[in-house]
N, C-alpha and C. Protein backbone atom coordinates (compact mmCIF):
# COMPACT_ATOMS: atom_id res chain seq x y z
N UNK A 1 21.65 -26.04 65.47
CA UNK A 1 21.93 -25.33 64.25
C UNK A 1 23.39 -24.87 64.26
N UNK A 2 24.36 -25.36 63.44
CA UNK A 2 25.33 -24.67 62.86
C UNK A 2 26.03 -23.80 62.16
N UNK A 3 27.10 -23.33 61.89
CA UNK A 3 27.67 -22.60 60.52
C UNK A 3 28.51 -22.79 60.21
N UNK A 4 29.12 -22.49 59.37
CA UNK A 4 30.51 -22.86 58.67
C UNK A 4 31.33 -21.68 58.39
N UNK A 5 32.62 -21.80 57.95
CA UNK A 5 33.08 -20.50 57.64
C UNK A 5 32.98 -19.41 56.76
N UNK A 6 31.80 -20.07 55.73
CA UNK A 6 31.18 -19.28 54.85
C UNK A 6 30.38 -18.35 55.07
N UNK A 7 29.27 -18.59 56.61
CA UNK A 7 28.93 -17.91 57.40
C UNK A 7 28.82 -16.39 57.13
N UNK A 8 30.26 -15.51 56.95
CA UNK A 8 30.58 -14.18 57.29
C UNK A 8 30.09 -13.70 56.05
N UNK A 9 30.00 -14.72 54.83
CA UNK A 9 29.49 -14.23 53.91
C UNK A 9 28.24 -13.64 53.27
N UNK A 10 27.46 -14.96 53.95
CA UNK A 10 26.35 -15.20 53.51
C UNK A 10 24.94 -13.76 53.09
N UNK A 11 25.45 -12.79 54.04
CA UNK A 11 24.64 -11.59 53.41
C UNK A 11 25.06 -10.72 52.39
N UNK A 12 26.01 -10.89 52.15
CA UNK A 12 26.86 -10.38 50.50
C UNK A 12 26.43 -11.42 49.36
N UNK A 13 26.46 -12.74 49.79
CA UNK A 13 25.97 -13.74 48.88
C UNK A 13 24.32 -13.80 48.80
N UNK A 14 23.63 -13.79 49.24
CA UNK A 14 22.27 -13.34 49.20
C UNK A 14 21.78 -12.51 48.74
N UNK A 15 22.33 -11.02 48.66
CA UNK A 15 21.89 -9.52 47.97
C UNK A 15 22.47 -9.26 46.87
N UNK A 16 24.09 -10.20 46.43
CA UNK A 16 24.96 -9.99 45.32
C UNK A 16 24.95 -11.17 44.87
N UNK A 17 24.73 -11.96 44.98
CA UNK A 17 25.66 -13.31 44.21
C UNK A 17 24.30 -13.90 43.85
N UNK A 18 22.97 -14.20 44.75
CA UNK A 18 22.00 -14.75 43.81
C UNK A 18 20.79 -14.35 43.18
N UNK A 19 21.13 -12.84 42.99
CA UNK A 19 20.09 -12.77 41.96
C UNK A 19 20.54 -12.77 40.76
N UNK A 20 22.20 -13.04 40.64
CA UNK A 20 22.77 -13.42 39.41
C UNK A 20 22.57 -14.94 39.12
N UNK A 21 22.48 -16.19 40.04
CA UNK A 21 22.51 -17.10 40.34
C UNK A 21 20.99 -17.54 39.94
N UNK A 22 20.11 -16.97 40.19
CA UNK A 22 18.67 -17.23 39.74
C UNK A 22 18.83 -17.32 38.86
N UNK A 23 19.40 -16.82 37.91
CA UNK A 23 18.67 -16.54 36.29
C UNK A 23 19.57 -17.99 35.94
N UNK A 24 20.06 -18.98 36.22
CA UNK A 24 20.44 -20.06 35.91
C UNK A 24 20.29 -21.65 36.46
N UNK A 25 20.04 -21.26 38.03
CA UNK A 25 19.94 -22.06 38.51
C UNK A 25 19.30 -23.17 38.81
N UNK A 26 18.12 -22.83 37.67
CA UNK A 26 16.76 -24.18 37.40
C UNK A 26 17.44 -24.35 36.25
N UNK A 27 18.32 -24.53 35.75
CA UNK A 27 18.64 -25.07 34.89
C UNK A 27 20.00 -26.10 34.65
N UNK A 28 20.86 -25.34 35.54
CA UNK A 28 22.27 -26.23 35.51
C UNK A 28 22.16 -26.75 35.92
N UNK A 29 23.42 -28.30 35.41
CA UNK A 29 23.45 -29.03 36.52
C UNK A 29 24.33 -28.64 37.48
N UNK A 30 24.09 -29.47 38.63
CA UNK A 30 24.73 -29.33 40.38
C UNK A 30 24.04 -27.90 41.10
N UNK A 31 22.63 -27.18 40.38
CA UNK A 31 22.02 -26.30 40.81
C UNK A 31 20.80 -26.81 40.85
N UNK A 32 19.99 -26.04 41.43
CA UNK A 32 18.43 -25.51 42.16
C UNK A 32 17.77 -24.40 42.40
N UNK A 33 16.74 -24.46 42.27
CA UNK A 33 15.90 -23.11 42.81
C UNK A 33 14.95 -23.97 44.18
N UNK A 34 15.43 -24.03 44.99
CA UNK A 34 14.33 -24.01 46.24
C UNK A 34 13.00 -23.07 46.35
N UNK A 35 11.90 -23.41 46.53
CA UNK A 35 10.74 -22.85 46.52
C UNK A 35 10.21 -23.52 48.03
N UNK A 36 10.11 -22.28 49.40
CA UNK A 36 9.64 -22.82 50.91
C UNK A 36 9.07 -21.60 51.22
N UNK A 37 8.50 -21.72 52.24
CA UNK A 37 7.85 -21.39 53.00
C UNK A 37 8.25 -20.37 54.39
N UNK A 38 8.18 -19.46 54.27
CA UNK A 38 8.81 -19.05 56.37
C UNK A 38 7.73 -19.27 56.79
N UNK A 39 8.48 -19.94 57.78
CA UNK A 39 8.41 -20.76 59.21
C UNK A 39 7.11 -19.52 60.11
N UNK A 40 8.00 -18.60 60.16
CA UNK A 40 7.54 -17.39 60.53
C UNK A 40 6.62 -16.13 60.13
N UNK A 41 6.75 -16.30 58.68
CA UNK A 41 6.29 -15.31 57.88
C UNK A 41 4.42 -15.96 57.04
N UNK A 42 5.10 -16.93 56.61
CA UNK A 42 4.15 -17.91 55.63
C UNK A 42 4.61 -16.93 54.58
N UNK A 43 5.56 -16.44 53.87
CA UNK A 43 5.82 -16.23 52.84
C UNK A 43 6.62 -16.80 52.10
N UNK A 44 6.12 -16.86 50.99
CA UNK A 44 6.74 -17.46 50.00
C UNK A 44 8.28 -17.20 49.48
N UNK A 45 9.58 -17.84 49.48
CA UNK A 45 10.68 -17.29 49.32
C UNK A 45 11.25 -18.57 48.29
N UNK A 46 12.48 -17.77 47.57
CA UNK A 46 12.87 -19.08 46.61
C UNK A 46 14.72 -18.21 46.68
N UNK A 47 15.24 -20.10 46.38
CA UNK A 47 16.54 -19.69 46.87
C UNK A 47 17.52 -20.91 46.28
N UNK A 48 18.56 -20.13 45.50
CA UNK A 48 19.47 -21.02 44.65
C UNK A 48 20.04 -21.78 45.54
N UNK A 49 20.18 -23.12 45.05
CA UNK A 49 21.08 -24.04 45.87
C UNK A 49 21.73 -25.08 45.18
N UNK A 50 22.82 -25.68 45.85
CA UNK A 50 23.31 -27.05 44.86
C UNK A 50 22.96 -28.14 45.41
N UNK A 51 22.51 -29.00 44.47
CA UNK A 51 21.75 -30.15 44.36
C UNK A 51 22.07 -31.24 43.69
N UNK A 52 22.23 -32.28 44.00
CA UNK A 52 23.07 -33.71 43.68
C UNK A 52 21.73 -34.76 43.63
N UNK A 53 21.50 -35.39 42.98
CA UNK A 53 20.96 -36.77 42.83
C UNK A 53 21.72 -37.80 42.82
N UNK A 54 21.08 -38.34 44.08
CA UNK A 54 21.31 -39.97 44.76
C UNK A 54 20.62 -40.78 44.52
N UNK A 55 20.38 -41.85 43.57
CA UNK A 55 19.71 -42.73 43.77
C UNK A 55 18.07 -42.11 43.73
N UNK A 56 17.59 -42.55 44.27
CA UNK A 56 16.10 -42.23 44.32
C UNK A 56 15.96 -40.55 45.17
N UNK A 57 16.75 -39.79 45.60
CA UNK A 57 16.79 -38.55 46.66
C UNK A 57 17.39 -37.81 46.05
N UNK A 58 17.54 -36.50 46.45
CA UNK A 58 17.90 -35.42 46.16
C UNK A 58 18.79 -34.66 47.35
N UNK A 59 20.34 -34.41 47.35
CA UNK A 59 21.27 -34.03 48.54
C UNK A 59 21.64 -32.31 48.49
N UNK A 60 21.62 -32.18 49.29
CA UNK A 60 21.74 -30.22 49.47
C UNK A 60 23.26 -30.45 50.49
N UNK A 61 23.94 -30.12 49.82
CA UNK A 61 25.09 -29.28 51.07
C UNK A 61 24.89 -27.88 51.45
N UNK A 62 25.22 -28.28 52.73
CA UNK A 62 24.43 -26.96 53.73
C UNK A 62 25.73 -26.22 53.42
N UNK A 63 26.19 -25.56 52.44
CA UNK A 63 27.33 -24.65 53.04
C UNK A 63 27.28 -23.57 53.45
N UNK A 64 26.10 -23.15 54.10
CA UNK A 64 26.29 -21.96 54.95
C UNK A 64 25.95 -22.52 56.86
N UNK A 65 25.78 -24.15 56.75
CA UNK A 65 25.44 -24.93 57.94
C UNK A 65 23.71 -24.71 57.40
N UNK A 66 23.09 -25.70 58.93
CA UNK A 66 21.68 -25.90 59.23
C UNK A 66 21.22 -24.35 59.58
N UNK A 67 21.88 -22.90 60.05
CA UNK A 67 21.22 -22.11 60.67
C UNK A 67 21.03 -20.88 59.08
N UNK A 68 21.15 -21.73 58.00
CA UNK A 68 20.47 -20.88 56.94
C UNK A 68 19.02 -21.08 57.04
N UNK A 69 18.72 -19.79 57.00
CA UNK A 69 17.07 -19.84 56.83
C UNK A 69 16.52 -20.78 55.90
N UNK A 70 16.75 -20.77 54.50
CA UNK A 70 15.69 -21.47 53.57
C UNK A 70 15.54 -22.76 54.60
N UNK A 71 17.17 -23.70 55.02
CA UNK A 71 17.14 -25.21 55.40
C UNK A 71 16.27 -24.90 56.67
N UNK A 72 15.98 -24.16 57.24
CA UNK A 72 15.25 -23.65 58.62
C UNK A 72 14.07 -24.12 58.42
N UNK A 73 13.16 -23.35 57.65
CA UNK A 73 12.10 -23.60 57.02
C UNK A 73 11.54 -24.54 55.93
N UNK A 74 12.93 -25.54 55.61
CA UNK A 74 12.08 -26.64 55.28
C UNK A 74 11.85 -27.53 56.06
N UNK A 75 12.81 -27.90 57.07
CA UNK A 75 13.14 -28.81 58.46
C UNK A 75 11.88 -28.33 58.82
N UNK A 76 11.51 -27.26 59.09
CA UNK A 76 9.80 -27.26 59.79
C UNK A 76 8.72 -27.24 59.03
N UNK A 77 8.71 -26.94 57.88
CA UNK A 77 7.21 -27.64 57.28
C UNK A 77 8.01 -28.77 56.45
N UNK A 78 8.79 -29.41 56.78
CA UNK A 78 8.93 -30.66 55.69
C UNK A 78 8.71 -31.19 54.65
N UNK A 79 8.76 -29.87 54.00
CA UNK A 79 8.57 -29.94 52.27
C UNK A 79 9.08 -28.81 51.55
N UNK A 80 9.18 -29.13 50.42
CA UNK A 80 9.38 -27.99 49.34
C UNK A 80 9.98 -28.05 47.88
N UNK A 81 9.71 -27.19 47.39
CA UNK A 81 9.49 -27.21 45.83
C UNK A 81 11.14 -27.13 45.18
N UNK A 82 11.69 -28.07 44.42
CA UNK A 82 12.79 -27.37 43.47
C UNK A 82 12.54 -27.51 42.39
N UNK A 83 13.58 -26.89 41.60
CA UNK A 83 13.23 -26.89 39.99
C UNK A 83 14.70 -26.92 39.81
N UNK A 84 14.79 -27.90 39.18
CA UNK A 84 15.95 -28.57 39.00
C UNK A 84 16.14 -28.78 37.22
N UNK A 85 16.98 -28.55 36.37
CA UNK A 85 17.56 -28.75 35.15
C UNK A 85 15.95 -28.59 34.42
N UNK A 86 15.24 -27.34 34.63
CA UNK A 86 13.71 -27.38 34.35
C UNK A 86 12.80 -27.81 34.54
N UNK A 87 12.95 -29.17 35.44
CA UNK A 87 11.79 -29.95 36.16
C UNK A 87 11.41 -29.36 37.11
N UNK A 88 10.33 -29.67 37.53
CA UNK A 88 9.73 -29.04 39.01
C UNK A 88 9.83 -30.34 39.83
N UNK A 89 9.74 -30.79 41.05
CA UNK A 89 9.29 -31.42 42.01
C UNK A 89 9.04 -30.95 43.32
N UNK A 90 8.32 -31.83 43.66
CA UNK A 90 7.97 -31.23 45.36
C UNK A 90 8.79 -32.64 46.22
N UNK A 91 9.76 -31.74 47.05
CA UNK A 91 10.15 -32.38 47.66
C UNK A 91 9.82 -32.83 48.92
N UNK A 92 10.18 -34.12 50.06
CA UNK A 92 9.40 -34.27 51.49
C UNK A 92 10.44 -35.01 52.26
N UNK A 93 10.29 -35.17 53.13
CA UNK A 93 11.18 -35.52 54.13
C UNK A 93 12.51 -35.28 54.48
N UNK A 94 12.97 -34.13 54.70
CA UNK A 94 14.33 -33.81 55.12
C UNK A 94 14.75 -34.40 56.28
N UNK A 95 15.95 -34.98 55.52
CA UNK A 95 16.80 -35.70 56.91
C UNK A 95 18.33 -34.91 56.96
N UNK A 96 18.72 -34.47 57.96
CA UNK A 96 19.58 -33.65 58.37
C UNK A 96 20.48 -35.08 58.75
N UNK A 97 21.48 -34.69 58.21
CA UNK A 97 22.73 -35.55 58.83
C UNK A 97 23.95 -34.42 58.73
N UNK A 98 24.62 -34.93 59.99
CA UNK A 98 26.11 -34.35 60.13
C UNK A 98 26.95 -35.31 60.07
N UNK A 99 27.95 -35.02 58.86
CA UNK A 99 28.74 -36.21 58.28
C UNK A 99 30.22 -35.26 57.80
N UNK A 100 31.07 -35.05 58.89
CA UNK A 100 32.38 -34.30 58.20
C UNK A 100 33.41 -34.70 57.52
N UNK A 101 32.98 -36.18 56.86
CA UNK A 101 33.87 -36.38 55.34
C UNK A 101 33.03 -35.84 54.70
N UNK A 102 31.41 -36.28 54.55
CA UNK A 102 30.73 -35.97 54.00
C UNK A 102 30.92 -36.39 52.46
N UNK A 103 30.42 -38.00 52.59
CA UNK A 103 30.53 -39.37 52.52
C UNK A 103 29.62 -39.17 51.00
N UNK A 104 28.80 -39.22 50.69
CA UNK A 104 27.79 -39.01 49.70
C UNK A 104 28.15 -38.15 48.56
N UNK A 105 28.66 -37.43 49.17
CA UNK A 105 28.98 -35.84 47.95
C UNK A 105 29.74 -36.05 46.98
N UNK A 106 29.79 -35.54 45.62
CA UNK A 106 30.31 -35.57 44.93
C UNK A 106 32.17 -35.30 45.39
N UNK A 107 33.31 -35.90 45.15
CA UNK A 107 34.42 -35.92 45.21
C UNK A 107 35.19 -34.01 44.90
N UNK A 108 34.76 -33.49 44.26
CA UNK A 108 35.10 -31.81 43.89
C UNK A 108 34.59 -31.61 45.45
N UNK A 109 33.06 -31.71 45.71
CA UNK A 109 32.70 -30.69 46.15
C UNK A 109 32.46 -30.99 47.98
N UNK A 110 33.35 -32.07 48.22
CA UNK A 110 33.82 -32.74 49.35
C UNK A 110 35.12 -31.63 49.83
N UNK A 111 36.03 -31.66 48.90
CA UNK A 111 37.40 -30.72 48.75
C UNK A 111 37.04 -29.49 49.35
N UNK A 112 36.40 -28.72 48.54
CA UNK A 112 35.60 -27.36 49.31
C UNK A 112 34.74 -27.61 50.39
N UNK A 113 34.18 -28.52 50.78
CA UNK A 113 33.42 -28.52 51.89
C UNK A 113 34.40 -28.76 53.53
N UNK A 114 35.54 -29.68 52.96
CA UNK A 114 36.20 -29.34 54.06
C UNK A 114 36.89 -27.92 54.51
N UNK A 115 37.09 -27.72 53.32
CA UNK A 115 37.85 -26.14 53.56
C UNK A 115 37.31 -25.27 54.00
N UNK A 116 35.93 -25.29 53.95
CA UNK A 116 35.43 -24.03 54.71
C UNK A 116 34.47 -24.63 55.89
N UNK A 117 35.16 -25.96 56.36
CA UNK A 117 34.26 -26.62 57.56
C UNK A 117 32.62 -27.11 57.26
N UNK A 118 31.91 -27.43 56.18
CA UNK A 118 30.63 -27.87 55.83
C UNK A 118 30.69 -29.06 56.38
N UNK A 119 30.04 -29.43 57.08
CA UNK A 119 29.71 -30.91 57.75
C UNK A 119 27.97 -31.61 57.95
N UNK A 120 27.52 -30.80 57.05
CA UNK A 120 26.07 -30.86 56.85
C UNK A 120 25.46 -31.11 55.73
N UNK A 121 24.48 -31.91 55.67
CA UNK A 121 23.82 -32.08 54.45
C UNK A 121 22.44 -32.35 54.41
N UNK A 122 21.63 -32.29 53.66
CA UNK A 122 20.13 -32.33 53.93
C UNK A 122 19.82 -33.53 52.50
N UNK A 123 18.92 -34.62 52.68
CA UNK A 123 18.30 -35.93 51.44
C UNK A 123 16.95 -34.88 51.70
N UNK A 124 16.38 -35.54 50.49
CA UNK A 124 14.52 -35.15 50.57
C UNK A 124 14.31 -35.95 49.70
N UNK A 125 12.75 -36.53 49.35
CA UNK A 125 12.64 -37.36 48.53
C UNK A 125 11.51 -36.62 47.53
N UNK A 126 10.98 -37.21 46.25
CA UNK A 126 10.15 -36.74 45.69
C UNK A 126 8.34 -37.50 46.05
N UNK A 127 7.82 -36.46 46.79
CA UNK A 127 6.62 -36.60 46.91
C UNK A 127 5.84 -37.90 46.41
């Protein structure tokens, strides 16, 4: 499990930044609402993220790295729910790759991913 330099943020961005971020994020594009599971808890948690469609898959840049919880807990039950531009799907098979061009991603959001060191990304497919 990794992090990136966004890292230092990430508990200011969690308590401030997405519960503003919810109220949009099943809806835009290059957003998500993740719907998983703890690993630990079995509770139910949901969590804005950006989301790219590939082809038949669905790509998450890890920019907080693999040692964000939500990506924690999907890597171990290997599934989970987004709601994407108002659709729902259930997603399955997360494949973790470390790729520091990070080859797949949209061209913008390659730019920022180097800058703050993101070298991670998560595919899932639809159920």
């Amino acid at each position: 499990m990794t992090t990136t330099r966004l890292w230092t943020v990430h508990r200011f961005v969690t308590r401030c930044v997405n519960p503003v971020t919810m109220r949009f994020a099943g809806r835009a594009p290059g957003f998500g609402i993740i719907t998983h599971i703890g690993r630990k808890t079995g509770r139910r948690y949901r969590s804005p993220v950006n989301v790219f469609r590939r082809d038949d898959s669905y790509l998450f840049v890890l920019t907080y790295g693999s040692s964000a919880q939500w990506i924690r807990n999907v890597l171990t039950t290997g599934e989970c729910q987004l709601e994407a531009r108002g659709v729902e799907h259930r997603l399955v098979g997360p494949e973790l790759t470390i790729d520091p061009k990070l080859g797949p991603v949209p061209i913008f959001v390659r730019g920022i991913g180097r800058l703050f060191r993101v070298t991670e990304y998560v595919t899932m497919h639809d159920a």
